[in-house]
Each structure stands twice: as structure tokens, then as C-alpha cells.
N, C-alpha and C. Protein backbone atom coordinates (compact mmCIF):
# COMPACT_ATOMS: atom_id res chain seq x y z
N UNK A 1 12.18 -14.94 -13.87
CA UNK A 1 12.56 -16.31 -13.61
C UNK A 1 11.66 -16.94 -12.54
N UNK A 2 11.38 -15.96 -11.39
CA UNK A 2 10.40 -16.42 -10.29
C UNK A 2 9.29 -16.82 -10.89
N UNK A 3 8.78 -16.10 -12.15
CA UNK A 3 7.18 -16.51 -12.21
C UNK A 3 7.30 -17.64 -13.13
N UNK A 4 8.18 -18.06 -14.14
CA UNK A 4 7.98 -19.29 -14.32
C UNK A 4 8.24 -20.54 -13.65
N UNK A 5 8.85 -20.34 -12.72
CA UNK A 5 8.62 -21.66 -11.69
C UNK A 5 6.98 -21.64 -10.58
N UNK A 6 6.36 -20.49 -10.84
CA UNK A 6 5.62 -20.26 -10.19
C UNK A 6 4.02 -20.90 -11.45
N UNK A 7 4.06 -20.65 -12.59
CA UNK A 7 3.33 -20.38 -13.15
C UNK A 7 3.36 -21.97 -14.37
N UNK A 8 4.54 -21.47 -15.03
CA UNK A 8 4.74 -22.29 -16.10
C UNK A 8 5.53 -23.82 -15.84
N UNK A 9 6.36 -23.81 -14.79
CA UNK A 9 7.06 -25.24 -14.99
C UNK A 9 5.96 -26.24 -14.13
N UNK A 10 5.74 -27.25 -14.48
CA UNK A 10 5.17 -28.16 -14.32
C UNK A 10 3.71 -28.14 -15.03
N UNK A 11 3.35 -27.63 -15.67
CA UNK A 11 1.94 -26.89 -16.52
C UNK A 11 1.51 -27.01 -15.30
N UNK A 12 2.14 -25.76 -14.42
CA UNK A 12 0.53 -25.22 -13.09
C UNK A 12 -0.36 -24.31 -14.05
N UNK A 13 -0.08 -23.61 -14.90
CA UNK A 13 -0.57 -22.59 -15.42
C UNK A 13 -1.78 -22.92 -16.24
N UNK A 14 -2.01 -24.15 -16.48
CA UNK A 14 -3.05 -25.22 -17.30
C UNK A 14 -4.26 -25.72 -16.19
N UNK A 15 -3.70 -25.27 -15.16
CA UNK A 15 -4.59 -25.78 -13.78
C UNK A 15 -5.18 -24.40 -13.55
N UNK A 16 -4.63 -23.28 -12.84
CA UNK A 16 -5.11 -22.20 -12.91
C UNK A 16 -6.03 -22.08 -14.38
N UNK A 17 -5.96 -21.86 -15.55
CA UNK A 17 -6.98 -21.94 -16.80
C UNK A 17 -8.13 -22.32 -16.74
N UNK A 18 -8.08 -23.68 -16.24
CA UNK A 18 -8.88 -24.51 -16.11
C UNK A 18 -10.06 -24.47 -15.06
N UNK A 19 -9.41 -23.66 -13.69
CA UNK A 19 -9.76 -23.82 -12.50
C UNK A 19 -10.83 -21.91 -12.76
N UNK A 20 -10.05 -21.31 -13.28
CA UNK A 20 -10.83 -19.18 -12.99
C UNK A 20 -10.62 -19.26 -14.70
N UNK A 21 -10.56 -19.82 -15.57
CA UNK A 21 -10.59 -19.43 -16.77
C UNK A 21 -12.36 -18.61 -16.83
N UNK A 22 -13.10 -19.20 -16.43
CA UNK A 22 -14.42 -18.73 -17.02
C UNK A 22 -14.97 -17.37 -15.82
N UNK A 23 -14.14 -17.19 -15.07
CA UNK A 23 -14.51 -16.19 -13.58
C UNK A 23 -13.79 -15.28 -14.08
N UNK A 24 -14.52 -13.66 -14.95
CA UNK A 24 -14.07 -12.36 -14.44
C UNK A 24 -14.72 -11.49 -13.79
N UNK A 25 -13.97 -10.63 -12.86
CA UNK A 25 -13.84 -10.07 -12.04
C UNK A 25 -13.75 -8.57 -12.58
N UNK A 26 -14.68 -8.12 -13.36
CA UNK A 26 -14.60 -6.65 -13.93
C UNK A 26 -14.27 -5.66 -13.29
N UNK A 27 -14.75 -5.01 -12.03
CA UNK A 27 -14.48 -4.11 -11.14
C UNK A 27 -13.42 -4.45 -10.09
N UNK A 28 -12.54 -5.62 -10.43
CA UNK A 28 -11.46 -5.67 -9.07
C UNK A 28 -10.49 -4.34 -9.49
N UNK A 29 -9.88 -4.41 -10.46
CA UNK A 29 -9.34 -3.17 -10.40
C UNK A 29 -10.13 -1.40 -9.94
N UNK A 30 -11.27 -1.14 -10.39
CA UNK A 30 -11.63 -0.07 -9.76
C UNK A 30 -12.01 0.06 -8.10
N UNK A 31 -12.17 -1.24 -7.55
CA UNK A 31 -12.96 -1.54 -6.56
C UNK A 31 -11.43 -1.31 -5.53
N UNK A 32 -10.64 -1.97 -5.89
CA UNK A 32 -9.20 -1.93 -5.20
C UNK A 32 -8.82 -0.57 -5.07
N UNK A 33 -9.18 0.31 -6.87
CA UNK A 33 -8.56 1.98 -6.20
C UNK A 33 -9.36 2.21 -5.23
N UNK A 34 -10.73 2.46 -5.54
CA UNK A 34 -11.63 3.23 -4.74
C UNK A 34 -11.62 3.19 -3.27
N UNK A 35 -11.21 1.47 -2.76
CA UNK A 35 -11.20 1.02 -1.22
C UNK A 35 -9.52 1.58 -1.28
N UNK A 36 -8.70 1.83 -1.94
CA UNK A 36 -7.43 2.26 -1.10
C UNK A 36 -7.45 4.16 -1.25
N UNK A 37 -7.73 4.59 -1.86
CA UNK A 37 -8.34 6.34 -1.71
C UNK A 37 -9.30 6.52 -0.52
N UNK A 38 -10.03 5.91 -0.63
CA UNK A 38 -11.22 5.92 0.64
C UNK A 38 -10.33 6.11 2.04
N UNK A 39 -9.61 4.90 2.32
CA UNK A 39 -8.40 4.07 3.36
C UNK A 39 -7.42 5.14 3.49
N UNK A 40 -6.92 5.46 2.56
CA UNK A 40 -5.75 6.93 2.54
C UNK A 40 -6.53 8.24 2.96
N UNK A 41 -7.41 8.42 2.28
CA UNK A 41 -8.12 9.71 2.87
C UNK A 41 -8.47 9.74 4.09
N UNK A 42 -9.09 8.83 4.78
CA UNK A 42 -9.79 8.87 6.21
C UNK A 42 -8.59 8.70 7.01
N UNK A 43 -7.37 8.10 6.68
CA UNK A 43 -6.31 8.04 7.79
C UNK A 43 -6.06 9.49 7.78
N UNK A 44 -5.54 10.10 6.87
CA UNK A 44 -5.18 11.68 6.18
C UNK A 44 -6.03 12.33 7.49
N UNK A 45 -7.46 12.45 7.20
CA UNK A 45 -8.39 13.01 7.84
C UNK A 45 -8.42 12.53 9.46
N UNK A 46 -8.35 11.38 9.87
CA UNK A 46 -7.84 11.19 11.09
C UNK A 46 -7.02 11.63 11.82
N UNK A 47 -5.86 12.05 11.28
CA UNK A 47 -4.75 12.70 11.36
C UNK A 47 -4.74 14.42 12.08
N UNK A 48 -5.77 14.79 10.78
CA UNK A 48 -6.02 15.98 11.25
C UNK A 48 -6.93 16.02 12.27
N UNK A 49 -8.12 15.34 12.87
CA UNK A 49 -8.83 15.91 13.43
C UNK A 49 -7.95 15.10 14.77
N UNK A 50 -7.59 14.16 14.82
CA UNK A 50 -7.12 13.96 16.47
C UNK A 50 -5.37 13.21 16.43
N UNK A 51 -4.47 14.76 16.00
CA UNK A 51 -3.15 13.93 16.27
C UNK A 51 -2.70 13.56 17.03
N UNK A 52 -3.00 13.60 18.41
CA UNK A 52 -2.85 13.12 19.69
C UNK A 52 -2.24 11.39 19.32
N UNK A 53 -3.20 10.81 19.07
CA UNK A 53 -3.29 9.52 18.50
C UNK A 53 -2.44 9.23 17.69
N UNK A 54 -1.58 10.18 17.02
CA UNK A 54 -0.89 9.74 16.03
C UNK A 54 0.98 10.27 16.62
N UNK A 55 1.12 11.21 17.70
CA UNK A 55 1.30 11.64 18.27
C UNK A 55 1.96 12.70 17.53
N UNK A 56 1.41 13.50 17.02
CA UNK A 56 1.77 14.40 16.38
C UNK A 56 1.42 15.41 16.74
N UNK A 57 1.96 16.02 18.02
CA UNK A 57 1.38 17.12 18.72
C UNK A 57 2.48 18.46 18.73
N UNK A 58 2.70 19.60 19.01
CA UNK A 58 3.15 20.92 19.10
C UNK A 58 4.17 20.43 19.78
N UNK A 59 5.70 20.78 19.71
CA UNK A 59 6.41 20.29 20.37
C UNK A 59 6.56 21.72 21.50
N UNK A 60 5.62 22.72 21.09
CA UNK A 60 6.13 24.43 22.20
C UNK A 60 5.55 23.94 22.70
């Protein structure tokens, strides 16, 4: 219901068409995994090399 007030009532959706109809964007989807694996891994890896920072230290 949200996206047709968002999209379809008032023909916004004829404006958007009109406006990126001819603009694709081939790699946004791979480009989005790759930068959020990258982003997850190095926090991951951050983690391990200095938990101090994360404060994830030995509680003995």
C-alpha cells in the first residue's frame, strides 16, 4: 500500500521513467555486495587484531 502512494498515485512513477529510464547501473548490485563483504570482513578482522577497542577483553 506504501509503495503505491509512493510510486503510482499521482503518475510519480511516469516522472521517475522519464527522468533514469535511459540510466543503467549494471554493477550496483555486485558493487554493493563486494563494498559490504569487504566492510564486514575488515571490522571482523579489526576485532581480532585489537579488541581493546571493541572492548572485548579477558574478563580473568
Amino acid at each position: 500500500m506504501t509503495n503505491y502512494f509512493l510510486l503510482v498515485y499521482n503518475k510519480k512513477h511516469e516522472f521517475l521513467i522519464n527522468k533514469y529510464g535511459n540510466k543503467n547501473q549494471i554493477n550496483l548490485g555486485s558493487n554493493y555486495f563486494i563494498i559490504s563483504c569487504v566492510l564486514t570482513l575488515s571490522i571482523v578482522f579489526l576485532m581480532i587484531i585489537f579488541p581493546e577497542i571493541f572492548n572485548l577483553k579477558n574478563i580473568n
